[in-house]
PDB file of N, CA and C in Angstrom:
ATOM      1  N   UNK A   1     -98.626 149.288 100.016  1.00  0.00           N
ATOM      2  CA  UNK A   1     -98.140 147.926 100.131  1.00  0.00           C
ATOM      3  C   UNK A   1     -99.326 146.971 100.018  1.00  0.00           C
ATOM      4  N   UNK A   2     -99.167 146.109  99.564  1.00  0.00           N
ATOM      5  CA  UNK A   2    -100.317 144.920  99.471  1.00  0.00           C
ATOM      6  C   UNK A   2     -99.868 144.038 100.288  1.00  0.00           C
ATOM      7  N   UNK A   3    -101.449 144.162 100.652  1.00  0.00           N
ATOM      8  CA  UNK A   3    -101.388 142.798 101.544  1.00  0.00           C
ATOM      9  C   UNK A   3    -101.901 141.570 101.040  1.00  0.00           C
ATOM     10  N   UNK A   4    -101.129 140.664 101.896  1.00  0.00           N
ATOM     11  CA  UNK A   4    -100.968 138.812 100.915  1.00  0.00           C
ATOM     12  C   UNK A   4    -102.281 138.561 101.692  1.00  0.00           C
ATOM     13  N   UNK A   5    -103.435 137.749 100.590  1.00  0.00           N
ATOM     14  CA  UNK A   5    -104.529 136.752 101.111  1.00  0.00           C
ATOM     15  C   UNK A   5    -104.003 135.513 100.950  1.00  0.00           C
ATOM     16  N   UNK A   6    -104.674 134.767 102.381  1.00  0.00           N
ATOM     17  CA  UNK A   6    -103.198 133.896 102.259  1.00  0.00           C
ATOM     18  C   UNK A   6    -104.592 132.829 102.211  1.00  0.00           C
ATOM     19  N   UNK A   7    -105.864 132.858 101.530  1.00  0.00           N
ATOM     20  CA  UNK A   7    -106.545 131.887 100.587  1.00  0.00           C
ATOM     21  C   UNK A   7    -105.551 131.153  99.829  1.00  0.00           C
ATOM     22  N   UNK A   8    -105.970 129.233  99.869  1.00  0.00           N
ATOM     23  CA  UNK A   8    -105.507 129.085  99.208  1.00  0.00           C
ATOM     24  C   UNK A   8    -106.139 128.977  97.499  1.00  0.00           C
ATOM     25  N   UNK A   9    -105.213 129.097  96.415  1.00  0.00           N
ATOM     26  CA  UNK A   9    -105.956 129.509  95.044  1.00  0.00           C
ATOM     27  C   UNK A   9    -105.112 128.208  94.232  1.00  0.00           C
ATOM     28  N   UNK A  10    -106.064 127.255  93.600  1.00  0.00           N
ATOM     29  CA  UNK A  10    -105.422 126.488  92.961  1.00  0.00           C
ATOM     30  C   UNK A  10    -105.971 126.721  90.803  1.00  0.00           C
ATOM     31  N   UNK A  11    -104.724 126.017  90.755  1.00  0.00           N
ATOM     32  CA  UNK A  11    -104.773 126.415  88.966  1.00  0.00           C
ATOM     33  C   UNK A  11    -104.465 125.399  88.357  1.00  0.00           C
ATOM     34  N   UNK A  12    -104.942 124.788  87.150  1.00  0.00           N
ATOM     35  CA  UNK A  12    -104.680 123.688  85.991  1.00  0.00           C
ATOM     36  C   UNK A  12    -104.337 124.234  84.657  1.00  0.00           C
ATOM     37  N   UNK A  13    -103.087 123.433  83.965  1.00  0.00           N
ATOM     38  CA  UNK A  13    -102.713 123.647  83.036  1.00  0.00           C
ATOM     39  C   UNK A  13    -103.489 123.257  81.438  1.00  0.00           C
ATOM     40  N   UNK A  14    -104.242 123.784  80.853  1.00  0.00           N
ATOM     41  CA  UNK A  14    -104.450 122.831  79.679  1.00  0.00           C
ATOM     42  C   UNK A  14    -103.498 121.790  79.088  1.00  0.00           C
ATOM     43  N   UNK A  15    -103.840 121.350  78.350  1.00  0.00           N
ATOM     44  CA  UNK A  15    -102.836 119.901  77.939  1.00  0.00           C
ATOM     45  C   UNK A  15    -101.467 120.853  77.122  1.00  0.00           C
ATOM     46  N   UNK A  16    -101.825 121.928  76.078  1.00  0.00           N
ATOM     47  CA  UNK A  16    -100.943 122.199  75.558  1.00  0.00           C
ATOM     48  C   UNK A  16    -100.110 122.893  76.909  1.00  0.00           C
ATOM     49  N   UNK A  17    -100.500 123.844  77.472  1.00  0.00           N
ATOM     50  CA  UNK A  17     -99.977 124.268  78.760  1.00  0.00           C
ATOM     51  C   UNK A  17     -98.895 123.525  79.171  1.00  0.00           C
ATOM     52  N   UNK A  18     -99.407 122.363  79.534  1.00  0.00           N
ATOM     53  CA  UNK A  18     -98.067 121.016  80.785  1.00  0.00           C
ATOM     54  C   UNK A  18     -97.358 120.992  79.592  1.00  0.00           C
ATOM     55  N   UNK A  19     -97.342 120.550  77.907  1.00  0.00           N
ATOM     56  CA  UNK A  19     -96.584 120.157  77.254  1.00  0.00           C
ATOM     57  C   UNK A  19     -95.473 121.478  77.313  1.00  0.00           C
ATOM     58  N   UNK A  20     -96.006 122.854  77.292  1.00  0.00           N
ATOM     59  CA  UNK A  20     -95.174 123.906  77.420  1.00  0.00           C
ATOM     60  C   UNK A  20     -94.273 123.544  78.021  1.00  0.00           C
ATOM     61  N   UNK A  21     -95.082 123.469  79.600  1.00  0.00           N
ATOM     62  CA  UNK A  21     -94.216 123.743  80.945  1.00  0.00           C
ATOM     63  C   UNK A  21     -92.883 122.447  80.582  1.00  0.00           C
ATOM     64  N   UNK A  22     -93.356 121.179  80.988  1.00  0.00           N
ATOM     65  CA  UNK A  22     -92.329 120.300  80.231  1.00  0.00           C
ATOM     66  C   UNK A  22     -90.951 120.363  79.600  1.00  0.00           C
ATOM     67  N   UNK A  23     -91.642 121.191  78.829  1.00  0.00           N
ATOM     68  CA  UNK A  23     -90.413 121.611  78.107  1.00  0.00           C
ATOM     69  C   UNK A  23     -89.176 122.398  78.089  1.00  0.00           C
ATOM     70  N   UNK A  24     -90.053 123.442  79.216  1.00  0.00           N
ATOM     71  CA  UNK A  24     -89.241 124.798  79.571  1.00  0.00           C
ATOM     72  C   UNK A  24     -88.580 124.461  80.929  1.00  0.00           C
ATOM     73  N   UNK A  25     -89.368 123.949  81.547  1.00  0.00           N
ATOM     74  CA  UNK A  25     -88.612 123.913  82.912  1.00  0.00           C
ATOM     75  C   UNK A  25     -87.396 123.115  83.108  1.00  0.00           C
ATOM     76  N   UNK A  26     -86.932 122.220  82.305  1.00  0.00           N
ATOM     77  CA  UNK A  26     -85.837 121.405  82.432  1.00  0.00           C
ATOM     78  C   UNK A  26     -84.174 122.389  81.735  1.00  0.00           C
ATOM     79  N   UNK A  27     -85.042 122.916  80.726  1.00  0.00           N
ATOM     80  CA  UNK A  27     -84.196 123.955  80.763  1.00  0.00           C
ATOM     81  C   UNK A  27     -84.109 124.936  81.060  1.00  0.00           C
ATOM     82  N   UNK A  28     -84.593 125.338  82.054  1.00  0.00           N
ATOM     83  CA  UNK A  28     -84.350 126.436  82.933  1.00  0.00           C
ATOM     84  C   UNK A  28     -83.729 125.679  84.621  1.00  0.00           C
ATOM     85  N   UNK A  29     -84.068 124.743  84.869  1.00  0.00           N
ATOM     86  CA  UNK A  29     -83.315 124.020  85.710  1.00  0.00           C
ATOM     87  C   UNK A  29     -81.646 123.929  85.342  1.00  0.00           C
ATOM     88  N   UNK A  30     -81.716 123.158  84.000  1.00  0.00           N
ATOM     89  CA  UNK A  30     -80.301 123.139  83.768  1.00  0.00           C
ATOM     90  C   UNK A  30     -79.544 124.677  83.358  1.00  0.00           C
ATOM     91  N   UNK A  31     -80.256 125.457  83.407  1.00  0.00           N
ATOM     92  CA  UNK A  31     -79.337 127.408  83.413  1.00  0.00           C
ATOM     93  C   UNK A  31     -78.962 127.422  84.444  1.00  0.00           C
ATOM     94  N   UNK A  32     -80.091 127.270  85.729  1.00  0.00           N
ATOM     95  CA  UNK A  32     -79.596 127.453  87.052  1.00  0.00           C
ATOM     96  C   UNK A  32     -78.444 126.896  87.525  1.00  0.00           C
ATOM     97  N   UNK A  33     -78.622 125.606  87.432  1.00  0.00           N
ATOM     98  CA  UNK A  33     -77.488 124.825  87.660  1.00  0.00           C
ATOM     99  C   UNK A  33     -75.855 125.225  86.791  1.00  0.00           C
ATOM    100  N   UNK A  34     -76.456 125.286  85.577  1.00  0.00           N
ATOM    101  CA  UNK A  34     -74.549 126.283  85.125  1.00  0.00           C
ATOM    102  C   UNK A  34     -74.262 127.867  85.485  1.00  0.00           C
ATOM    103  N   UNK A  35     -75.510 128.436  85.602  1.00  0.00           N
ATOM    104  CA  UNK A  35     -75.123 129.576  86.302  1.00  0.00           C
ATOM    105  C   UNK A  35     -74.598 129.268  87.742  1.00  0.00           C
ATOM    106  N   UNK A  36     -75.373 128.604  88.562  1.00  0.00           N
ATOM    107  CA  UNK A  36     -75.350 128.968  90.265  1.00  0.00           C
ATOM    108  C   UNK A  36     -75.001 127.627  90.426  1.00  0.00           C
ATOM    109  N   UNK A  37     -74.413 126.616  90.012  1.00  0.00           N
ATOM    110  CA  UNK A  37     -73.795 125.061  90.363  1.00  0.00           C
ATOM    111  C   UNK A  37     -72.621 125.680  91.242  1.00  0.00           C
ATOM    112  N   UNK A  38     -71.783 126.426  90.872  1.00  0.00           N
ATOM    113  CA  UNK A  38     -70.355 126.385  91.752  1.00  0.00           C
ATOM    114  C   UNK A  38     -70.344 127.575  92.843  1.00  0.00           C
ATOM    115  N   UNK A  39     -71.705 128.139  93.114  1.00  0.00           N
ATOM    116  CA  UNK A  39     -71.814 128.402  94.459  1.00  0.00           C
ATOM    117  C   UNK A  39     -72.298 127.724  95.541  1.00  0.00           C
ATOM    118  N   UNK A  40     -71.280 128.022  96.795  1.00  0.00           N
ATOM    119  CA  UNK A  40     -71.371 126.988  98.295  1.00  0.00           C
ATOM    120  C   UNK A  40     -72.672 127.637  98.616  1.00  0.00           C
ATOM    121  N   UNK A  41     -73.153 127.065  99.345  1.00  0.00           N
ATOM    122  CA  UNK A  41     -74.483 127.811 100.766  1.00  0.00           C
ATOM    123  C   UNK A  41     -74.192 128.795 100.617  1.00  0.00           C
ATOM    124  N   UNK A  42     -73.169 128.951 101.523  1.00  0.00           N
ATOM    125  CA  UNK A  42     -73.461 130.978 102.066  1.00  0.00           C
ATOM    126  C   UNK A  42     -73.530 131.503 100.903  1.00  0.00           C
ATOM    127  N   UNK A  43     -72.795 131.448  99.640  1.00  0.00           N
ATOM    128  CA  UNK A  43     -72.888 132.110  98.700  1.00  0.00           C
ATOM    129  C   UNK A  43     -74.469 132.184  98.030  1.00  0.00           C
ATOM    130  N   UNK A  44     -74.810 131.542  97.954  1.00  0.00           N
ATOM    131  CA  UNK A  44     -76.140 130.893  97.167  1.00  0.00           C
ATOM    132  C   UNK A  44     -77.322 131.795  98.235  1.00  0.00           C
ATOM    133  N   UNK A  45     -76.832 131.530 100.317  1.00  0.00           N
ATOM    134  CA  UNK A  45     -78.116 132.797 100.615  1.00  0.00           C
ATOM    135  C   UNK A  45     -77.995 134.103 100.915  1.00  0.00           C
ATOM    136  N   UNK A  46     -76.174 134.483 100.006  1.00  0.00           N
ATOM    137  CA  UNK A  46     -75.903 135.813  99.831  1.00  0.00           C
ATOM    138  C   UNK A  46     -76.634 136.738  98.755  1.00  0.00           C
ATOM    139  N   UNK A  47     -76.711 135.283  97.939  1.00  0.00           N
ATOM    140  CA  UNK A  47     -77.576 135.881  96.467  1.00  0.00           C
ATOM    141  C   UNK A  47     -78.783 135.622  96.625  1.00  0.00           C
ATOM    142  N   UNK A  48     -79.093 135.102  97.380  1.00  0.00           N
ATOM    143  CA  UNK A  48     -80.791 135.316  97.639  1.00  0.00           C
ATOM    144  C   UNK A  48     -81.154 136.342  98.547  1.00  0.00           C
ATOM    145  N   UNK A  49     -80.496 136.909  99.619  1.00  0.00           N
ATOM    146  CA  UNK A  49     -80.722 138.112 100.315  1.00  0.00           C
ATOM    147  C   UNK A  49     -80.810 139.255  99.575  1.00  0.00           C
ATOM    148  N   UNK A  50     -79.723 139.585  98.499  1.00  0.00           N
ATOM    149  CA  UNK A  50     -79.715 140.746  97.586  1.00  0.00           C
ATOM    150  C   UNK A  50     -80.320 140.603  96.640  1.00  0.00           C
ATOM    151  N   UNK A  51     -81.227 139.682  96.001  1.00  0.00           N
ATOM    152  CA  UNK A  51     -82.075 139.407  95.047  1.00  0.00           C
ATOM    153  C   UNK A  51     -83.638 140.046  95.980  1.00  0.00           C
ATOM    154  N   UNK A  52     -83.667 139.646  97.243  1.00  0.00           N
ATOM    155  CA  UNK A  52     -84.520 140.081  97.461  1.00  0.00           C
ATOM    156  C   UNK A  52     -84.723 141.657  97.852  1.00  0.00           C
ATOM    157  N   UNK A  53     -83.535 141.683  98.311  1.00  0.00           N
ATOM    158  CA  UNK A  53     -83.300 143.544  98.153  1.00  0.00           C
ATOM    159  C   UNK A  53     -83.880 144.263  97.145  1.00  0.00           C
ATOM    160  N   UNK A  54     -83.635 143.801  95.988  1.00  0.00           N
ATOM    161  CA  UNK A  54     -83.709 144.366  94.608  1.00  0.00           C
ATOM    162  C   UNK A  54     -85.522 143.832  94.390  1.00  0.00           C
ATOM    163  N   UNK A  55     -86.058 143.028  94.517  1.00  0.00           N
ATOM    164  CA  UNK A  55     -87.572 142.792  94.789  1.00  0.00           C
ATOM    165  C   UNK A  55     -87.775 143.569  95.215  1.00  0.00           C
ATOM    166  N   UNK A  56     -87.555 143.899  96.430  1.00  0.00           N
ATOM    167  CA  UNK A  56     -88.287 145.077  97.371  1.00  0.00           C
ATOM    168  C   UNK A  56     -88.824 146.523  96.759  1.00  0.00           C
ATOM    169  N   UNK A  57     -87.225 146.756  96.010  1.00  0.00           N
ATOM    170  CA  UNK A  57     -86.970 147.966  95.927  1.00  0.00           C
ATOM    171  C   UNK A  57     -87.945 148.213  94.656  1.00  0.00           C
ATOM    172  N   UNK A  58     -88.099 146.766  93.884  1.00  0.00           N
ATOM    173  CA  UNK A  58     -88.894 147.019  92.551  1.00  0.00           C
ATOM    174  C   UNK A  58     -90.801 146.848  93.292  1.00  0.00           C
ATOM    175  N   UNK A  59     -90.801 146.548  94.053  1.00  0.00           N
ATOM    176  CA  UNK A  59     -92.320 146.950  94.164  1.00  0.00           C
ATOM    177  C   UNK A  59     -92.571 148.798  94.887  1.00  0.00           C
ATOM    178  N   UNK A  60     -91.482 149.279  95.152  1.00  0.00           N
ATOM    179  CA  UNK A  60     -92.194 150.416  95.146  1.00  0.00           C
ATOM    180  C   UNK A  60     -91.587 151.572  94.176  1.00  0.00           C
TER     181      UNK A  60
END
């Protein structure tokens, strides 16, 4: 198991980089939102409990 250094580590994007990010993240915001928009709370930290299940299980 690894253990977390909980240093903090900071990072900068080159210019083309942010123009990437920019670009991608709005649409990946708007997936989330049509995938996971019409789940309530509980639903939403049902799927985050078993998402993290499946994390777990993929680090070992």
């Amino acid at each position: 198991m690894r253990q977390q250094d909980w240093k903090t580590k900071y990072l900068s994007l080159t210019e083309e980089g942010t123009t990437f990010y920019e670009e991608v993240v709005p649409q990946q915001e708007q997936f989330q939102i049509d995938q996971f928009g019409e789940l309530d709370t509980a639903d939403q930290k049902e799927l985050l409990r078993l998402l993290n299940i499946l994390h777990k299980q993929g680090e070992n």
